[in-house]
Protein backbone atom coordinates (compact mmCIF):
# COMPACT_ATOMS: atom_id res chain seq x y z
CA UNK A 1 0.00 0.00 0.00
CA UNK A 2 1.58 3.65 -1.22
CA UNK A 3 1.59 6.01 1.73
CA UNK A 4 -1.07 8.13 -0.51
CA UNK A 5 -3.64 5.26 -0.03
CA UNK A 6 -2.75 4.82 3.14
CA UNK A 7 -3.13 9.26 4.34
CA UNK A 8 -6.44 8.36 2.19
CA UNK A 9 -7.34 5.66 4.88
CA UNK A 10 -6.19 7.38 7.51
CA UNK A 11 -8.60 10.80 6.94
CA UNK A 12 -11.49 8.33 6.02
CA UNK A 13 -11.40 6.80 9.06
CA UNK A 14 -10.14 9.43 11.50
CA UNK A 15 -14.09 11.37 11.19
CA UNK A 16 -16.32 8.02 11.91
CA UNK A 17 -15.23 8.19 15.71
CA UNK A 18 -16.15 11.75 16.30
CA UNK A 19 -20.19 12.16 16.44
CA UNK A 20 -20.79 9.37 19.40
CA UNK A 21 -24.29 8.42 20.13
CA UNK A 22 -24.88 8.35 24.03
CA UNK A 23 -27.49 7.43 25.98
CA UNK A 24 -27.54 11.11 27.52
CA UNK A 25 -25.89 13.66 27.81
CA UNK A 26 -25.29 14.03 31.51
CA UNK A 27 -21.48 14.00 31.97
CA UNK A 28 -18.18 16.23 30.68
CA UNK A 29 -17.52 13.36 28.53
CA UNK A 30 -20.90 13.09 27.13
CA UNK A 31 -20.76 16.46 25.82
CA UNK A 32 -22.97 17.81 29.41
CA UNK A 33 -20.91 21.37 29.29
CA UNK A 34 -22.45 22.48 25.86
CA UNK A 35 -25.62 22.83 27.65
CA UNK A 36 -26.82 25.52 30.35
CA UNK A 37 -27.35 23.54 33.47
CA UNK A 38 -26.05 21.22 31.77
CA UNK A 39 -29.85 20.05 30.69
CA UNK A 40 -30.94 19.58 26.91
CA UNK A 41 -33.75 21.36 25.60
CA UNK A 42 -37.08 19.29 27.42
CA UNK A 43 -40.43 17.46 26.11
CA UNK A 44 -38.72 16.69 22.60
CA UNK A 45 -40.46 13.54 21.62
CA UNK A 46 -37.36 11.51 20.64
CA UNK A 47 -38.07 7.88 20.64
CA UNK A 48 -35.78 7.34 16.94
CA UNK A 49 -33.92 10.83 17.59
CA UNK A 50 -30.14 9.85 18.57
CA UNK A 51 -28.66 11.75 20.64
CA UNK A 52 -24.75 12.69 19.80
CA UNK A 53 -21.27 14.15 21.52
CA UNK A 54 -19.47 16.00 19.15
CA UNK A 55 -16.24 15.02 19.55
CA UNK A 56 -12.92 15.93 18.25
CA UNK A 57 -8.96 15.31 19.00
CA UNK A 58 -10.37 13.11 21.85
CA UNK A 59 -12.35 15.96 23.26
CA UNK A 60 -16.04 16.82 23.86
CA UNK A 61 -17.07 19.92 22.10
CA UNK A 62 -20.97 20.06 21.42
CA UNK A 63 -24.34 18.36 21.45
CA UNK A 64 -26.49 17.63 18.40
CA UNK A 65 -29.71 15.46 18.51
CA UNK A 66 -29.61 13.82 15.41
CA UNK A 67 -32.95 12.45 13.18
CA UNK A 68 -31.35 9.34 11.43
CA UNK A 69 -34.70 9.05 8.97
CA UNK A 70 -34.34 12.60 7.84
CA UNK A 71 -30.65 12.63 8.19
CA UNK A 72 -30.46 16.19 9.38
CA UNK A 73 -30.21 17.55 13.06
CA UNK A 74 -33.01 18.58 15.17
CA UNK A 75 -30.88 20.71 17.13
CA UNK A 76 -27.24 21.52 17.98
CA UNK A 77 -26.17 23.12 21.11
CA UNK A 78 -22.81 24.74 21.87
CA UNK A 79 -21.49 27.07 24.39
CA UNK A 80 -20.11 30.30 22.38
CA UNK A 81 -16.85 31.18 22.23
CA UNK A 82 -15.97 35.28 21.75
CA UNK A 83 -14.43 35.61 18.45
CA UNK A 84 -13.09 37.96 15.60
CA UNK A 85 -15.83 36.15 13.47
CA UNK A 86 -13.75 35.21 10.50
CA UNK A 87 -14.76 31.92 8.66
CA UNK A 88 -12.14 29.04 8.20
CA UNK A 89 -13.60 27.24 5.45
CA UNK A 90 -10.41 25.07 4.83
CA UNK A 91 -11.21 22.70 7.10
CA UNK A 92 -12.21 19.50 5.62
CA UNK A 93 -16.03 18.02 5.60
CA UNK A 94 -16.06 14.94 8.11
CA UNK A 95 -18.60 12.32 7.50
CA UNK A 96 -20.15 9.84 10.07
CA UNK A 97 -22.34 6.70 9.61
CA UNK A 98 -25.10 8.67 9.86
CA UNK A 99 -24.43 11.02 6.78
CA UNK A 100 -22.58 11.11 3.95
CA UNK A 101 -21.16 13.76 1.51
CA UNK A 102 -22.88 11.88 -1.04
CA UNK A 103 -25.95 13.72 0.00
CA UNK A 104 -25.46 17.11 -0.66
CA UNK A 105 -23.40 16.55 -3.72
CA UNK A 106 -24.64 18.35 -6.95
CA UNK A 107 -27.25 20.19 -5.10
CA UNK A 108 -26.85 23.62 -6.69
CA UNK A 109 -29.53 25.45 -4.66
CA UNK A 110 -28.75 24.16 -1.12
CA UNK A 111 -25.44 25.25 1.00
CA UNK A 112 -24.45 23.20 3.59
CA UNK A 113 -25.66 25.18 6.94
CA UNK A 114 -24.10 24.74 10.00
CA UNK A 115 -26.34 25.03 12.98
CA UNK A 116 -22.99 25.53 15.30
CA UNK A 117 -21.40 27.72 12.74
CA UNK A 118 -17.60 27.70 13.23
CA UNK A 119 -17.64 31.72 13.43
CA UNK A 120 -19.15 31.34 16.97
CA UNK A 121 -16.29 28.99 18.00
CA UNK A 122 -12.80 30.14 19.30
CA UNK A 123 -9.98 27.93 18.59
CA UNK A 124 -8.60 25.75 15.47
CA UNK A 125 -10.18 22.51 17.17
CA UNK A 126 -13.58 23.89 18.14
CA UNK A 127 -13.91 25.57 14.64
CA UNK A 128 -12.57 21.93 13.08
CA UNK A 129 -15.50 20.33 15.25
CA UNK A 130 -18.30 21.95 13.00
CA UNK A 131 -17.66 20.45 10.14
CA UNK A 132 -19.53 17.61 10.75
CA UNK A 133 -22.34 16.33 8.34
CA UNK A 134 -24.47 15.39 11.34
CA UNK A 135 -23.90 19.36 12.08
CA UNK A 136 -25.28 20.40 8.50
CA UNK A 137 -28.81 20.90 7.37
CA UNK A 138 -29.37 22.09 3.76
CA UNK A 139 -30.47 25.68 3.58
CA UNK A 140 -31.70 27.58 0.54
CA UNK A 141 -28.70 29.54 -1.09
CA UNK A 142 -30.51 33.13 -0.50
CA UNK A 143 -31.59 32.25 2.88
CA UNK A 144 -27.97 31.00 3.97
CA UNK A 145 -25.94 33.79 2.72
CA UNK A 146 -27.84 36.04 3.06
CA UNK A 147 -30.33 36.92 6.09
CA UNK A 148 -29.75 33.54 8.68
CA UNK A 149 -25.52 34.75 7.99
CA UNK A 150 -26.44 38.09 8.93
CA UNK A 151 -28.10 36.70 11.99
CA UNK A 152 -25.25 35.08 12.87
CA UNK A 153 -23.09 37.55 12.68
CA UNK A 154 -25.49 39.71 14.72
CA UNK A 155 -25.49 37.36 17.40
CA UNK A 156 -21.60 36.87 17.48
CA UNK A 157 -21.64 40.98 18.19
CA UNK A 158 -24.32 40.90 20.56
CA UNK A 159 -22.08 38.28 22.77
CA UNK A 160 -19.20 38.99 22.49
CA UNK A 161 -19.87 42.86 23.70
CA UNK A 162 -22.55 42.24 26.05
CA UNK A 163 -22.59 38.87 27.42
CA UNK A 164 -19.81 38.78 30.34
CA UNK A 165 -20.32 35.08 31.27
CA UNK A 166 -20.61 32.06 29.28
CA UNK A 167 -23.33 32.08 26.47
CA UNK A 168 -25.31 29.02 25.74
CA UNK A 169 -26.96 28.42 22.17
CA UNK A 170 -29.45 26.17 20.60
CA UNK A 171 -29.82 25.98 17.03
CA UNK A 172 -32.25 23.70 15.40
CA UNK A 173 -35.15 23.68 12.23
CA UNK A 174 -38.52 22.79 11.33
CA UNK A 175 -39.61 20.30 8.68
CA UNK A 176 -42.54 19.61 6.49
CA UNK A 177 -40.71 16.17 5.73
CA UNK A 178 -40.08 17.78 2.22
CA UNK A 179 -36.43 15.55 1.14
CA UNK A 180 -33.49 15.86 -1.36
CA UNK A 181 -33.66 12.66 -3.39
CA UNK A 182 -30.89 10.80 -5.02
CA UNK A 183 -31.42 8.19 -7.40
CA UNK A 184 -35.39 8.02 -6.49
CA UNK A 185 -34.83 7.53 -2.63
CA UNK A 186 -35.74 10.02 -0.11
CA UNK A 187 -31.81 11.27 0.92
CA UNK A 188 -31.76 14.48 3.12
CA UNK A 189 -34.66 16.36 5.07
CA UNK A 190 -34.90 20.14 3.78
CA UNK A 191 -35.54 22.47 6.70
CA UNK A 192 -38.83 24.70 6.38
CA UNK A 193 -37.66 27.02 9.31
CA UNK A 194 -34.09 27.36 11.15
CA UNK A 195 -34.55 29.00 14.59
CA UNK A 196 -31.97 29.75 17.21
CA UNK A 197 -32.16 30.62 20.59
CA UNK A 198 -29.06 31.81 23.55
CA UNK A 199 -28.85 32.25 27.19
CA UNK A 200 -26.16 34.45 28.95
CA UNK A 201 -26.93 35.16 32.82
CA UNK A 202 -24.06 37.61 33.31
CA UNK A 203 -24.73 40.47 31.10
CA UNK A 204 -23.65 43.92 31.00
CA UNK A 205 -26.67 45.38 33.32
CA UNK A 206 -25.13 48.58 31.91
CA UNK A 207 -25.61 48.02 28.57
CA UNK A 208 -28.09 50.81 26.57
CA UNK A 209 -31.51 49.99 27.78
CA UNK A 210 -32.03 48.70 23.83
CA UNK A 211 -29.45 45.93 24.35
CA UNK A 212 -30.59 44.85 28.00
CA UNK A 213 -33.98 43.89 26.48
CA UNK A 214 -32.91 40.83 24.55
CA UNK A 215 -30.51 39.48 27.89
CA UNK A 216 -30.36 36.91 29.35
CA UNK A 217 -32.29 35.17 26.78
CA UNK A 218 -33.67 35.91 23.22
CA UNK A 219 -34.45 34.03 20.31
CA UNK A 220 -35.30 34.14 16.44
CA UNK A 221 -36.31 32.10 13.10
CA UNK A 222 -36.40 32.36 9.58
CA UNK A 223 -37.78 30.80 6.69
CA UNK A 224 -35.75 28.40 4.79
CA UNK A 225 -36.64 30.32 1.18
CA UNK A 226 -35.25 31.92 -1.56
CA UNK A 227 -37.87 34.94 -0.95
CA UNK A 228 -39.71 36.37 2.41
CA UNK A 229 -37.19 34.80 4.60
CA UNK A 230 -36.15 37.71 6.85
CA UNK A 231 -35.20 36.50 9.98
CA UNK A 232 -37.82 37.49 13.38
CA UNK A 233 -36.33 37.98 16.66
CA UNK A 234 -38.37 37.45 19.66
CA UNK A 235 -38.55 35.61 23.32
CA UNK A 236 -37.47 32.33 23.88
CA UNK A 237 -41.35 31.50 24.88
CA UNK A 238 -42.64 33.65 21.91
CA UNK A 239 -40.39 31.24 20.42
CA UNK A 240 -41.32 27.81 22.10
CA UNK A 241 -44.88 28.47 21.36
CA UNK A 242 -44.69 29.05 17.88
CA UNK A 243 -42.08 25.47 17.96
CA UNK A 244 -45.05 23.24 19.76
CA UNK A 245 -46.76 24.05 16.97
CA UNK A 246 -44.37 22.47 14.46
CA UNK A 247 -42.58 20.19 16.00
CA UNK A 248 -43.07 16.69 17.58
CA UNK A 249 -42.52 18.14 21.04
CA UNK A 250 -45.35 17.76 24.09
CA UNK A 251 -46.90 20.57 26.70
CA UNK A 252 -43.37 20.67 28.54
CA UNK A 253 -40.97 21.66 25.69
CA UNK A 254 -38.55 23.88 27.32
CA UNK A 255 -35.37 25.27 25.28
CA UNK A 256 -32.98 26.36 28.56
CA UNK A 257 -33.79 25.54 32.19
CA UNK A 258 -36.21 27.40 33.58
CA UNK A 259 -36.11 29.71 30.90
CA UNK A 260 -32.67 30.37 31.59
CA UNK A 261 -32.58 32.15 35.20
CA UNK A 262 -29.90 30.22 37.05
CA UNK A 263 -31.23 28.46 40.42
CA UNK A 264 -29.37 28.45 43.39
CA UNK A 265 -28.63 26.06 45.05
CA UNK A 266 -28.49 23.80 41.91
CA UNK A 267 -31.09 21.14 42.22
CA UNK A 268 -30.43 17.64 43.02
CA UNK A 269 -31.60 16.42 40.18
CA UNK A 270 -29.07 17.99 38.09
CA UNK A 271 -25.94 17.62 40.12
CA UNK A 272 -24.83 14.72 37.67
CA UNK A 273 -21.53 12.84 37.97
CA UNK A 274 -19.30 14.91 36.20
C-alpha cells in the first residue's frame, strides 16, 4: 500500500469516531458542558432521535440530537466562544455513519448550513468540530448567505460585547418532511424554518436599555426560502410556542432551564456525575 492510499485511509477513518451516540448527555464526557445547566432542551419527543457528543482530537465539544430518517439535526447546542468572526472554510467536511457527503453533492440550490457555525467557535479545534455532516442541514442559497448569515453575525456581536459570562446556544429547524432525493430515494430532510435561541446570565446590566432587552435570553427564526425569509427575533417562549406548533414536542418543551434564570442552590436532580 503507497503512503497516498494509506493518508487516504487514515482521513477516512479518523471522522467516523467523532459524532458518538450516548445514551444522555449528563457528563463532561458526554458532551454535558455544551448545555446551560447542563440540561438539553425538554419534552422533545425523541423515541428514533439519537442523541450525539461532538467530539474531536479526543475531546467533547458540542451536542447535536440527530434524526437518522431525515438525516439532518433537530438541534445543535454549543457554548459560544468570543471571536473575531472570520470563517475558516479550509477545514475539511467529516462524515459519520449517519451522513454522507454523497448527499449534498450536486445540489446547486442548497449550501451546507451549520447550525454551530464555526464563526461562533474560538480555537482551530472547536472551529474543526463543526464540520460535521451530522452538524449540516441544507439551507436555501438566498436564505444561507444572506439573512440567517447576517443573523449570525449579529449574534456573534451581541455576545461577544454584552454577554460577560458564558453564552449558551441552541440551534435547530422545522420540517414539512419535504427531502433531497438521489437516485429516487428520499436522501436528506430540507428544513422549512431554522430557529436559534441563547442564554447568557451575566450580562452587561449597563448596557443601553435597547441591548438589556434581549438578555439573558432571546431568540429568532427564519424561513428556509429563496424569498420572504427575513429572519424574526423574539422571546425564547414567543419562540417555544410558535415550535409546539411544528414540531413533535409535548406541553413541557422547554429550550434552557427554567427559561434560563440560574437556580441556586443547583437542584439535586441535576448535580450529575461529572
Amino acid at each position: 500500500m503507497n503512503m497516498f492510499v494509506f493518508a487516504l485511509l487514515i482521513i477516512a477513518f479518523v471522522p467516523l469516531v467523532l459524532a458518538t451516540v450516548v445514551e444522555n448527555f449528563n457528563h463532561v464526557e458526554r458532551c454535558k458542558d455544551s448545555l446551560y445547566m447542563g440540561t438539553p432542551p425538554l419534552g422533545i419527543i425523541d423515541n428514533t432521535l439519537k442523541k450525539i457528543c461532538q467530539r474531536y482530537a479526543d475531546k467533547p465539544r458540542y451536542v447535536t440530537l440527530y434524526d437518522p430518517e431525515k438525516r439532518i439535526p433537530v438541534y445543535s447546542g454549543y457554548s459560544f466562544k468570543k471571536t473575531e468572526g472570520e470563517s475558516r472554510l479550509d477545514y475539511p467536511w467529516m462524515y459519520e455513519p449517519q451522513a454522507i457527503l454523497d448527499d449534498y453533492s450536486d445540489v446547486v440550490l442548497y449550501e451546507r448550513g451549520q447550525l454551530n457555525p464555526d464563526q461562533h467557535q474560538s480555537t482551530p479545534n472547536d472551529r474543526a468540530a463543526t464540520y460535521s455532516l451530522t452538524n449540516v442541514v441544507p439551507e436555501i442559497r438566498e436564505f444561507s448567505i444572506g439573512p440567517w448569515r447576517m443573523y449570525q453575525e449579529l449574534i456573534r456581536v451581541r455576545l461577544n460585547n454584552f454577554c460577560r459570562g458564558k453564552a449558551f446556544i441552541v440551534t435547530g429547524v422545522t420540517t414539512r418532511g419535504n427531502m433531497i432525493r438521489r437516485n429516487n430515494q428520499n436522501r436528506v430532510g430540507i428544513p422549512e424554518e431554522l430557529w436559534s435561541a441563547y442564554c447568557c446570565t451575566d450580562y452587561d446590566r449597563n448596557a443601553p436599555l435597547n441591548v438589556r432587552a434581549f438578555f439573558p435570553t432571546y431568540a429568532a427564526i427564519g424561513k428556509n426560502t429563496k424569498e420572504d425569509n427575513a429572519i424574526v427575533e423574539m422571546t425564547v417562549q414567543e419562540l417555544e410556542i410558535l415550535l409546539k406548533e411544528k414540531m413533535n414536542v409535548d406541553e413541557n418543551f422547554q429550550i434552557f432551564y427554567q427559561n434560563c434564570v440560574s437556580p441556586s442552590p443547583l437542584p439535586l436532580t441535576l448535580q450529575h456525575t461529572i
